[in-house]
Protein backbone atom coordinates (compact mmCIF):
# COMPACT_ATOMS: atom_id res chain seq x y z
CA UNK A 1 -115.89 -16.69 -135.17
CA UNK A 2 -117.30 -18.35 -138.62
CA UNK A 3 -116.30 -18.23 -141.84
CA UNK A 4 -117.75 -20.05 -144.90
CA UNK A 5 -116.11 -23.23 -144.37
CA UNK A 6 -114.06 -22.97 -141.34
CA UNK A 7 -114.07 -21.30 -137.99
CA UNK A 8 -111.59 -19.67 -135.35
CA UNK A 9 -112.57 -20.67 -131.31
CA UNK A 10 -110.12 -18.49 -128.96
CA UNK A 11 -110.19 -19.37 -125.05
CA UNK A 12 -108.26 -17.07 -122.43
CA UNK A 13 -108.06 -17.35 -118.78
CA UNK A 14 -107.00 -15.82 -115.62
CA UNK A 15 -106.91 -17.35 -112.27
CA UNK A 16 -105.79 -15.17 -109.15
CA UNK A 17 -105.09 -17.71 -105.65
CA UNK A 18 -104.53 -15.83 -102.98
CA UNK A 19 -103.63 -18.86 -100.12
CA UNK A 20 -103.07 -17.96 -96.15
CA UNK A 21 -102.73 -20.10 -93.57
CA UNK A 22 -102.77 -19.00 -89.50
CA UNK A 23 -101.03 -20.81 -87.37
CA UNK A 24 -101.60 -20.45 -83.44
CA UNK A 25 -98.72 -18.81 -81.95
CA UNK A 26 -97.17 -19.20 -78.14
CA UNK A 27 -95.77 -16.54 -76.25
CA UNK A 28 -92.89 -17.10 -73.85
CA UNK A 29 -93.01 -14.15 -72.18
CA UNK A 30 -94.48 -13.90 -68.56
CA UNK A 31 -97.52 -11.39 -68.21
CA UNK A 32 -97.51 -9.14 -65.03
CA UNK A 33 -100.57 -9.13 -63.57
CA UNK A 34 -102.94 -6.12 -64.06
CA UNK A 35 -100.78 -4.78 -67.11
CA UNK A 36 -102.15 -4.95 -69.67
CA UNK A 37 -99.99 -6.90 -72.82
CA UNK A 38 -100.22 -5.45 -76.59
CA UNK A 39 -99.59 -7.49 -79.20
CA UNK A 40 -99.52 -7.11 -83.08
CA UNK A 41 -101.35 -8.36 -85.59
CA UNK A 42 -99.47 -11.44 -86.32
CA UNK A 43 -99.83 -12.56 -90.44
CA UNK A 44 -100.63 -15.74 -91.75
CA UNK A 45 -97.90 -18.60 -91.54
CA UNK A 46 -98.48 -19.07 -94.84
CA UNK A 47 -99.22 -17.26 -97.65
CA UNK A 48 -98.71 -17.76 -101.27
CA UNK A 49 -100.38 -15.93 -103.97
CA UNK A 50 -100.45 -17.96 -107.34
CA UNK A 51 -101.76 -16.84 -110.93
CA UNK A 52 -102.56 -17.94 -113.86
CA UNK A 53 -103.06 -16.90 -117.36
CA UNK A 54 -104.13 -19.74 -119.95
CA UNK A 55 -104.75 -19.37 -123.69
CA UNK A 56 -106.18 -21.79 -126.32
CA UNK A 57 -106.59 -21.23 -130.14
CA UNK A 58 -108.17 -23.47 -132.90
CA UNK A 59 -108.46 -22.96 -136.30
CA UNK A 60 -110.91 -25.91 -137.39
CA UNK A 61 -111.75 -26.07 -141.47
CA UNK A 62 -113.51 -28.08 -142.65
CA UNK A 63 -112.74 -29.74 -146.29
CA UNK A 64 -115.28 -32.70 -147.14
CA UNK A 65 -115.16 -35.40 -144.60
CA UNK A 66 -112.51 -34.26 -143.26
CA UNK A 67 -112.45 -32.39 -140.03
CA UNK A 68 -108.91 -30.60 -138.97
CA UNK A 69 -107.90 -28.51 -136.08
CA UNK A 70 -104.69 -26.52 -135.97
CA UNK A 71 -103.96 -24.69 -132.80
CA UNK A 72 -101.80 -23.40 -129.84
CA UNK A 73 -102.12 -23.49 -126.38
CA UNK A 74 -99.84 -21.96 -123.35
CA UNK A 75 -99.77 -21.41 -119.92
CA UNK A 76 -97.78 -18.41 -118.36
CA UNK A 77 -97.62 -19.17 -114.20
CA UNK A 78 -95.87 -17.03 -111.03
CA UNK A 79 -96.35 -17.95 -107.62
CA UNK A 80 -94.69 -15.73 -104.90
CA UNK A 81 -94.42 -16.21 -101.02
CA UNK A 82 -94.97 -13.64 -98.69
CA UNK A 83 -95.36 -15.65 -95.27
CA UNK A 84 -93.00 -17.87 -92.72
CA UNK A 85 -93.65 -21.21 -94.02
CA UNK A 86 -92.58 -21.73 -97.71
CA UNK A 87 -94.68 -24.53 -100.34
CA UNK A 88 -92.87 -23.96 -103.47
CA UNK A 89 -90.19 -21.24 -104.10
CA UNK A 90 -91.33 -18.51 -105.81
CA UNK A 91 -90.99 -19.25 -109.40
CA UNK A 92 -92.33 -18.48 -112.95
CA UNK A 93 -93.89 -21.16 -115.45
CA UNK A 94 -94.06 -21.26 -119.10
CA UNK A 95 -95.63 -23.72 -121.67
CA UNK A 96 -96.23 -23.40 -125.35
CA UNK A 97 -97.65 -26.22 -127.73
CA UNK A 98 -98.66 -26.39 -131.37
CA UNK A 99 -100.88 -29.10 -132.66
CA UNK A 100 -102.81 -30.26 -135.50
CA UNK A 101 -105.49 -33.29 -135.56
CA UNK A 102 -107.23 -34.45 -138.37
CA UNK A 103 -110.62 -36.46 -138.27
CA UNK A 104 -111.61 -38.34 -141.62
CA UNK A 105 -115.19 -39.86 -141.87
CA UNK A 106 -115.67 -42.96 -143.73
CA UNK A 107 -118.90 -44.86 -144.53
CA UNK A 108 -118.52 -47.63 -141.67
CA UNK A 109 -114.96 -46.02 -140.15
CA UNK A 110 -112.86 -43.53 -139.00
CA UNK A 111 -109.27 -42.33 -138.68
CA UNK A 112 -107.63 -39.56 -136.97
CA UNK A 113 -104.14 -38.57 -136.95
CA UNK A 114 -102.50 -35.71 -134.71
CA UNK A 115 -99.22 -34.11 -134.40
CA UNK A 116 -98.00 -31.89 -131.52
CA UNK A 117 -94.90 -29.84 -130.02
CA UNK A 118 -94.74 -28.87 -126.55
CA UNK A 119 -91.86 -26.76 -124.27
CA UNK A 120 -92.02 -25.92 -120.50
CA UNK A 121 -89.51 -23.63 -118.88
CA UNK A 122 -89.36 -23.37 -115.29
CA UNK A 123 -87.19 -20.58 -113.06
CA UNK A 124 -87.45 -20.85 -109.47
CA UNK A 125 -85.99 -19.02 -106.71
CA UNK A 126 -83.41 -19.99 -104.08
CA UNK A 127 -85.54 -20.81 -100.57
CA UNK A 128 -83.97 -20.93 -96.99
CA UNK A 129 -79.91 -21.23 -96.50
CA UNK A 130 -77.74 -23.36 -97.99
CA UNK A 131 -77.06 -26.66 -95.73
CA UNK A 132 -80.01 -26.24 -94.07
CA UNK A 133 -82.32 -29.19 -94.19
CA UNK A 134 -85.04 -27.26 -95.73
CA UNK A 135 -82.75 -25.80 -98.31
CA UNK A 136 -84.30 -25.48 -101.90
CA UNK A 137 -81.51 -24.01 -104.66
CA UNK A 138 -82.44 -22.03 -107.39
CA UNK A 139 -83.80 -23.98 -110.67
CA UNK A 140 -83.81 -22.86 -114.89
CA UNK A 141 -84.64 -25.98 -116.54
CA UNK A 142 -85.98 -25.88 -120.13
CA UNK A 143 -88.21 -29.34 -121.61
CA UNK A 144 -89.65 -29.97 -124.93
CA UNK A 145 -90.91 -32.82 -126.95
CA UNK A 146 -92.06 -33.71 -130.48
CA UNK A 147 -95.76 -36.32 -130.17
CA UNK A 148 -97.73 -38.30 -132.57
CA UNK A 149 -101.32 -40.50 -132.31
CA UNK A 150 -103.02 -42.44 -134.46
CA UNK A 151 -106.68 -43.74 -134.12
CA UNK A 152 -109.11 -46.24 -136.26
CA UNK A 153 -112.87 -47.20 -135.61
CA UNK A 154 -114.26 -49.59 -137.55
CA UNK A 155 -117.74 -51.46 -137.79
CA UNK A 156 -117.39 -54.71 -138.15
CA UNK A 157 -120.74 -55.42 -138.26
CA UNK A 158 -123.85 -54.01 -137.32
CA UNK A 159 -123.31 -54.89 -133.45
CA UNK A 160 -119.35 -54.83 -133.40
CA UNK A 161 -117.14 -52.14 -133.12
CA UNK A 162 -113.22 -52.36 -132.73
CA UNK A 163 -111.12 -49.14 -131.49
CA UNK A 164 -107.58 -49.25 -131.75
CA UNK A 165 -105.24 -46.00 -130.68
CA UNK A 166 -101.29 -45.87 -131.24
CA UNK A 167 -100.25 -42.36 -129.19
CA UNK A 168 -96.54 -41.09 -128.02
CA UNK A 169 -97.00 -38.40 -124.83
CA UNK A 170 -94.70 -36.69 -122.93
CA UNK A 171 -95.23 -34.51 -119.53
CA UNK A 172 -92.41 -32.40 -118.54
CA UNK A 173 -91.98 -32.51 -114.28
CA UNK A 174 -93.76 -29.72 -112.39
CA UNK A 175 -92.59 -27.37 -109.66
CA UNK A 176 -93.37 -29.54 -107.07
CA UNK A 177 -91.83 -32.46 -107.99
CA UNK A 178 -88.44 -30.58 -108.55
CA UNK A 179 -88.06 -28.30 -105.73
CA UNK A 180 -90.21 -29.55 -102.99
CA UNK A 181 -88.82 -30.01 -99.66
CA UNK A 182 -91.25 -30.24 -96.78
CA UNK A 183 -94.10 -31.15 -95.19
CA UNK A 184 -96.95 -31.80 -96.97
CA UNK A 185 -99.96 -30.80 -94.47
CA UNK A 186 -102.74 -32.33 -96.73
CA UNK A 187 -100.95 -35.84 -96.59
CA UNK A 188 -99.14 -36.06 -93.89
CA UNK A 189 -96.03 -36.29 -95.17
CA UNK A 190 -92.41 -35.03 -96.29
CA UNK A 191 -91.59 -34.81 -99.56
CA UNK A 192 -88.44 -34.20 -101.55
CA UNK A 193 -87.95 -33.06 -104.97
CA UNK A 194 -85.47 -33.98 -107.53
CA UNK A 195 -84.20 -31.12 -109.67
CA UNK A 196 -82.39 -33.39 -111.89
CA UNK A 197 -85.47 -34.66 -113.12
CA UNK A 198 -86.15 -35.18 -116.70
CA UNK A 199 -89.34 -35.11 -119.11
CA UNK A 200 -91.28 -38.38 -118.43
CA UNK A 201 -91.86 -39.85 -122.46
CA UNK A 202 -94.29 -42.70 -123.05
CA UNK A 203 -95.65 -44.94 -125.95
CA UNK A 204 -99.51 -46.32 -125.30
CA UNK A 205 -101.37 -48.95 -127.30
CA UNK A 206 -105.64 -49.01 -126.44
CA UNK A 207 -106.99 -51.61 -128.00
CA UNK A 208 -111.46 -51.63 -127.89
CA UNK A 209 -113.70 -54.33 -128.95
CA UNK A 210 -117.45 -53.47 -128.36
CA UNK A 211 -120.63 -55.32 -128.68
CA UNK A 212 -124.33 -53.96 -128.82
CA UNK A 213 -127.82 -54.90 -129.53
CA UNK A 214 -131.20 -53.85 -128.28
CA UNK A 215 -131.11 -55.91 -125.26
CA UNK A 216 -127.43 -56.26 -124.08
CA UNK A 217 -123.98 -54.05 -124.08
CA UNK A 218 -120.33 -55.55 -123.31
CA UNK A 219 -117.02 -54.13 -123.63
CA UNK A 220 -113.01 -55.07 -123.53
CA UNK A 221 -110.74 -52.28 -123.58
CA UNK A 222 -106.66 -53.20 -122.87
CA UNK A 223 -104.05 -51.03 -122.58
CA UNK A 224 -99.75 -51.00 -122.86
CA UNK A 225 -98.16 -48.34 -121.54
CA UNK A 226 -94.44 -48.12 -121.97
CA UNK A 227 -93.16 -44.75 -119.72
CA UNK A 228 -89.43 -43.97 -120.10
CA UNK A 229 -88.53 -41.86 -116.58
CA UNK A 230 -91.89 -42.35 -115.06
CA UNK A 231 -91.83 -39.85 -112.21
CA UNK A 232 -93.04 -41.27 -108.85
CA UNK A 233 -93.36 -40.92 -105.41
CA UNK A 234 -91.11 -43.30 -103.46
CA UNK A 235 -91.54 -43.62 -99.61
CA UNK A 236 -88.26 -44.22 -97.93
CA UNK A 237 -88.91 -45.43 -94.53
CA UNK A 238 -87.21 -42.38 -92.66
CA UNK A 239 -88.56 -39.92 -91.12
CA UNK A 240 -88.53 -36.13 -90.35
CA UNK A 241 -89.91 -35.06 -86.94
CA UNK A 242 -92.77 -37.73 -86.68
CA UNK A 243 -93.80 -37.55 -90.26
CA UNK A 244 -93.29 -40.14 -93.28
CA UNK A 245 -90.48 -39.04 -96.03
CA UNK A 246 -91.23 -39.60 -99.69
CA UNK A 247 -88.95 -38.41 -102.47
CA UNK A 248 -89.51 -38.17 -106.02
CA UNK A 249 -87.45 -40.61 -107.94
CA UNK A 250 -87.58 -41.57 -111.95
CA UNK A 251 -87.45 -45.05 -113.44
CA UNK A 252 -88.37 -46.68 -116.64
CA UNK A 253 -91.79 -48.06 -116.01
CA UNK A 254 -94.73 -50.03 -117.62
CA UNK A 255 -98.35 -49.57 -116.77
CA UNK A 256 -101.17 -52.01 -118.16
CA UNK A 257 -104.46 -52.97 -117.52
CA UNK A 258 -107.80 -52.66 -118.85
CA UNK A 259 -111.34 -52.72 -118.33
CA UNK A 260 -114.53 -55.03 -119.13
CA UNK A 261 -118.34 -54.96 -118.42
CA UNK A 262 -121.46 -55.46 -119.70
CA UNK A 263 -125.18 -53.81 -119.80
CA UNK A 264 -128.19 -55.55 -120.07
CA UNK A 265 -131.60 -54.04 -120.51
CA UNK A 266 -133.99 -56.93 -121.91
CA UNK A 267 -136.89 -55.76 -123.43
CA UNK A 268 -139.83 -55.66 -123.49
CA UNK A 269 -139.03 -54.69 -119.34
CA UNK A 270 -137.33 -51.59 -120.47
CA UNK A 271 -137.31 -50.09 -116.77
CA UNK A 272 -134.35 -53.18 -115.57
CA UNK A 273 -130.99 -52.40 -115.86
CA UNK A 274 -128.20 -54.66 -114.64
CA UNK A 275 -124.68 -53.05 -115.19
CA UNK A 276 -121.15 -54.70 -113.82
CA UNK A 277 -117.86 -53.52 -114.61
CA UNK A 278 -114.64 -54.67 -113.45
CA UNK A 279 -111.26 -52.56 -113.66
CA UNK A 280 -107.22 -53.82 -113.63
CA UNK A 281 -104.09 -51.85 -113.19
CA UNK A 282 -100.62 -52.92 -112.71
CA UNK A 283 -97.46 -51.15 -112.73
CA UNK A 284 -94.32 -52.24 -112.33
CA UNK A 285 -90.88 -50.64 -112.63
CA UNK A 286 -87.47 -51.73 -114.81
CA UNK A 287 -86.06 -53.25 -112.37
CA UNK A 288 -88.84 -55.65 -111.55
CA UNK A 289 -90.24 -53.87 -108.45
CA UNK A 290 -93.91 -52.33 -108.12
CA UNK A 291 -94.66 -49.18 -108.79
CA UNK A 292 -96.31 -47.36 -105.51
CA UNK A 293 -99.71 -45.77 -105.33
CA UNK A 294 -100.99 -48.29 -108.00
CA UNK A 295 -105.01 -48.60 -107.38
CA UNK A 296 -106.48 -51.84 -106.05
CA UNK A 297 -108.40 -53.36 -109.11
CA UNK A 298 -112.27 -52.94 -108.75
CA UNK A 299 -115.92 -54.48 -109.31
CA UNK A 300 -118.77 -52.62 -109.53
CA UNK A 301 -122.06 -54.25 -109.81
CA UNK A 302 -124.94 -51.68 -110.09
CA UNK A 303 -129.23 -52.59 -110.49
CA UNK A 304 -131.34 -50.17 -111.57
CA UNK A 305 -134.82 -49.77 -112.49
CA UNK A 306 -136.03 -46.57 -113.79
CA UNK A 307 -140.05 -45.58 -114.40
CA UNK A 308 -142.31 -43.02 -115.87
CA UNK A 309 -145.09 -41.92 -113.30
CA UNK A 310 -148.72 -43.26 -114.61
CA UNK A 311 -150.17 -40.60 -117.16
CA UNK A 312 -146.88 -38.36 -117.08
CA UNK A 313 -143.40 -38.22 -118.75
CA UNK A 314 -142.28 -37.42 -115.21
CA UNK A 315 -139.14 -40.59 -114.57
CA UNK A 316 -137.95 -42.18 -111.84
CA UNK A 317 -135.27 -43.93 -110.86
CA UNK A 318 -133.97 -46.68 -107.63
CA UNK A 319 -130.41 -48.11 -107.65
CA UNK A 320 -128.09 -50.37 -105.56
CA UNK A 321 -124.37 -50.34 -106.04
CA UNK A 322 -121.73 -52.83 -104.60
CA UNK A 323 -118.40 -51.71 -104.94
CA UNK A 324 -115.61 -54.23 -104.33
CA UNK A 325 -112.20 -53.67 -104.16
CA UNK A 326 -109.94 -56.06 -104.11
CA UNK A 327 -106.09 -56.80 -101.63
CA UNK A 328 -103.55 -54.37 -103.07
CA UNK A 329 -100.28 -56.60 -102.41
CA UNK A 330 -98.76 -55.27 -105.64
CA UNK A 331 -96.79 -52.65 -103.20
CA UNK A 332 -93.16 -51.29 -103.38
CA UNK A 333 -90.87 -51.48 -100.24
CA UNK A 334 -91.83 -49.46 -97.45
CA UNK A 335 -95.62 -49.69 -98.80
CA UNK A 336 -98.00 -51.40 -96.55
CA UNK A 337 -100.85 -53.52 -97.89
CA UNK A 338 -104.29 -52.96 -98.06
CA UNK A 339 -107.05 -55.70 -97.42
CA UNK A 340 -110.50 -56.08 -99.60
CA UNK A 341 -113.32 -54.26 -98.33
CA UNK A 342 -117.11 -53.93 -99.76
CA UNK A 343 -119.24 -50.66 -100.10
CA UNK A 344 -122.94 -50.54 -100.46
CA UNK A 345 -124.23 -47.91 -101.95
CA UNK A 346 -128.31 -46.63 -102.72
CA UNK A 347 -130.21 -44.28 -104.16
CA UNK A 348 -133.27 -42.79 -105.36
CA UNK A 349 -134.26 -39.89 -107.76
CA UNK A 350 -136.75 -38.18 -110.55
CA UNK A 351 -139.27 -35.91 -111.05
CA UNK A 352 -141.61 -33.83 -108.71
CA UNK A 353 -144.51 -31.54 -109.33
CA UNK A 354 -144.26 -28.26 -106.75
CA UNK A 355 -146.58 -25.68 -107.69
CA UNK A 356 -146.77 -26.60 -111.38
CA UNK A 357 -142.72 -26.67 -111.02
CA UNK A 358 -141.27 -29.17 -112.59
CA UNK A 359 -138.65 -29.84 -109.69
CA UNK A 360 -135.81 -32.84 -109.87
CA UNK A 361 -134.76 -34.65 -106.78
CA UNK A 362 -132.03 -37.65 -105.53
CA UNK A 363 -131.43 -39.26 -102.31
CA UNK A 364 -128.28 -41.24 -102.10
CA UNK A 365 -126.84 -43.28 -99.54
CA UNK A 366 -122.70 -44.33 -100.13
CA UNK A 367 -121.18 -46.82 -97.73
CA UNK A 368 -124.90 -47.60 -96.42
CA UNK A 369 -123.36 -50.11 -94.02
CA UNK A 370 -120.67 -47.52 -92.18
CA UNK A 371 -117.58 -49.93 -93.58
CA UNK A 372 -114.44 -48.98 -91.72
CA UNK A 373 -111.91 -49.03 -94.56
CA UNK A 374 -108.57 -46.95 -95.83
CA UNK A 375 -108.34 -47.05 -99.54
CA UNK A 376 -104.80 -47.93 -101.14
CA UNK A 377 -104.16 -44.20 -102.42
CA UNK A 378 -105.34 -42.48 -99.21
CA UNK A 379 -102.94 -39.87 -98.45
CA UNK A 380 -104.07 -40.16 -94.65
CA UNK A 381 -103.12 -43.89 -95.35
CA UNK A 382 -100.05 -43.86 -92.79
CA UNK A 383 -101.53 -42.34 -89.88
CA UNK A 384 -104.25 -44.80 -89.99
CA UNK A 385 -106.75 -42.22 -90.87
CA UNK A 386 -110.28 -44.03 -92.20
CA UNK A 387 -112.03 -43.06 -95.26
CA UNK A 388 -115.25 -41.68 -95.03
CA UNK A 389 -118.19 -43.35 -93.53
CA UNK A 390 -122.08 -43.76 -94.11
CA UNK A 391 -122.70 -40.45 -96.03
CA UNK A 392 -126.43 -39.74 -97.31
CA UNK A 393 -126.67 -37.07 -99.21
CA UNK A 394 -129.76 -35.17 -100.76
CA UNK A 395 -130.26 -32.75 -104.09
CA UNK A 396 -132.72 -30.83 -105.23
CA UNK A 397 -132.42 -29.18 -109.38
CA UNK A 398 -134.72 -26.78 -110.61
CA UNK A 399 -135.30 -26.13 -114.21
CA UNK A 400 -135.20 -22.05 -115.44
């Protein structure tokens, strides 16, 4: 909706998840010969239906060179359990937030301020019986938090541009990582919640620097994250049955790293392009241990060349990646390592003429070479489970 110098934008959703899961079932019961055994219809093992209603509403005038949002955005959430086996209790989800941002436009900068309010309340069920090792009590917790950012761009000269962003957050725990107590199928894995847990509340510094010019691009970003009660997944070295036990544990943590790379495109040979970019991540926790699941840095080194086809603006395009990533030794106890491993990657794409069709195509090849590898944040990492191998794939787009 417009008005004369402002406009309203409203966003709802609804999202219905109806989840079943069979299980094969045994019978213990002997069958006499020529009878003939009726059995029911047995249900799914599991089965969970989740929905989800979603709202967002901005208000955006517009006064100068200024551009402001106000707005609010929620979430209302129930999931409830109808089968055996038992996720998440059933439980009901609410969030609410208020914000306003503010852009101002200046000749060779920009700032931007926002200001924001956020509460969660979760009430969950009681699951199973009491002393029980599967037990899960009933939950009402109730979070909320008060956030600021701040953000200048400036040109310093024509080629050089320098970001800096000052931001508080906050991210109140979810249902999982306060009542869960089981396995978890899609990792192989138990894990246990905390329902003591507390809003996780964190203070970032981003600091860009930027070059550009008609023949090369290179970038710097660094960031500082300070996270008071970072949530995270600790393995503990026990086990349940034959599977891994992880529980969800809170500590004051610090995350930095950063990222740098560089473009270059010399002209006049507009159709080379030789990009490399090389990413860092640490994390480490107050009292001087490593945080777990922290990503192995990478390097990527991608050429490209890219062409028009003679007499047409129909392009095309050939490209070889190498991905490196690096030994992940940063690990916290009960972590295992990972080793370095290369992937090769290739591809081709562009345009096609099919009956006077204007028809878009790309044939991509990742891990070319078949590498046998596990990455670091694999959640098949301890049953020695290998990431994917050679994997071509082939797409076809056609414009309407």
């Amino acid at each position: 909706m417009f008005f004369k110098n402002s406009s309203l934008e409203a966003t709802f959703g609804y999202i219905f998840n109806d989840r079943k899961e069979f299980e094969e079932h045994h019978h213990d019961e002997e069958e006499v010969p020529g009878e003939e055994e009726e059995h029911e219809e047995e249900g799914p093992a599991l089965h969970m239906e989740l929905s989800t209603f979603n709202y967002n509403i901005h208000y955006n005038p517009q006064w100068g060179k200024t551009t402001t949002i106000f707005g609010i955005q929620g979430m209302s959430q129930k999931n409830e359990n109808f089968g055996e086996e038992v996720l998440i209790p059933n439980a009901t989800t609410n969030d609410f937030g208020v914000l306003a941002t503010s852009h101002i436009h200046f000749n060779k900068s920009d700032f931007q301020w926002g200001l924001r309010y956020d509460v969660r309340g979760i009430k969950g069920d009681e699951s199973g019986v009491e002393g029980e090792e599967t037990y899960i009590a009933a939950i009402d917790r109730n979070f909320n938090s008060f956030n600021a950012a701040l953000g200048y761009r400036v040109d310093v000269t024509d080629n050089i541009l320098v970001r800096l962003n000052l931001a508080s957050g906050f991210r109140a725990p979810n249902l999982a990582e306060l009542t869960s107590n089981g396995l978890h199928s899609g990792a192989n894995r138990v894990e246990i919640g905390n329902p003591n847990l507390k809003s996780e509340r964190n203070f970032q510094i981003d600091l860009a620097l930027e070059y550009g010019n008609k023949h090369v691009e290179a970038y710097i970003n660094g960031f500082y994250n300070g996270v008071s009660d970072y949530i995270y997944l600790q393995p503990t070295g026990e086990f349940r049955d034959t599977d891994p036990i992880y529980v969800f544990e809170q500590q004051n943590a610090t995350l930095y790293g950063g990222e740098f790379g560089f473009h270059i495109h010399p002209h006049p040979i507009d159709w080379l392009h030789l990009e490399s970019s090389y990413d860092i991540v640490y994390g480490q926790l107050e009292d001087d241990t490593d945080l777990p699941l922290m990503p192995a840095n990478k390097w990527t080194n991608t050429f490209r060349v890219e062409w028009n086809k003679k007499d047409t603006q129909y392009k095309c395009y050939a490209f070889v990646t190498l991905q490196t990533f690096f030994d992940q030794n940063k690990v916290a106890a009960f972590e295992t390592k990972t080793p370095r491993y290369n992937l090769f990657n290739v591809g081709v794409g562009g345009d096609i003429k099919i009956f006077n069709q204007k028809v878009g195509y790309k044939i991509s090849g990742n891990n070319l070479f078949d590498k046998n590898y596990i990455s670091h944040l694999s959640r098949l990492k301890t049953d020695g489970i290998a990431n994917i191998g050679r994997n071509v794939a082939f797409n076809l787009s056609i414009p309407l």
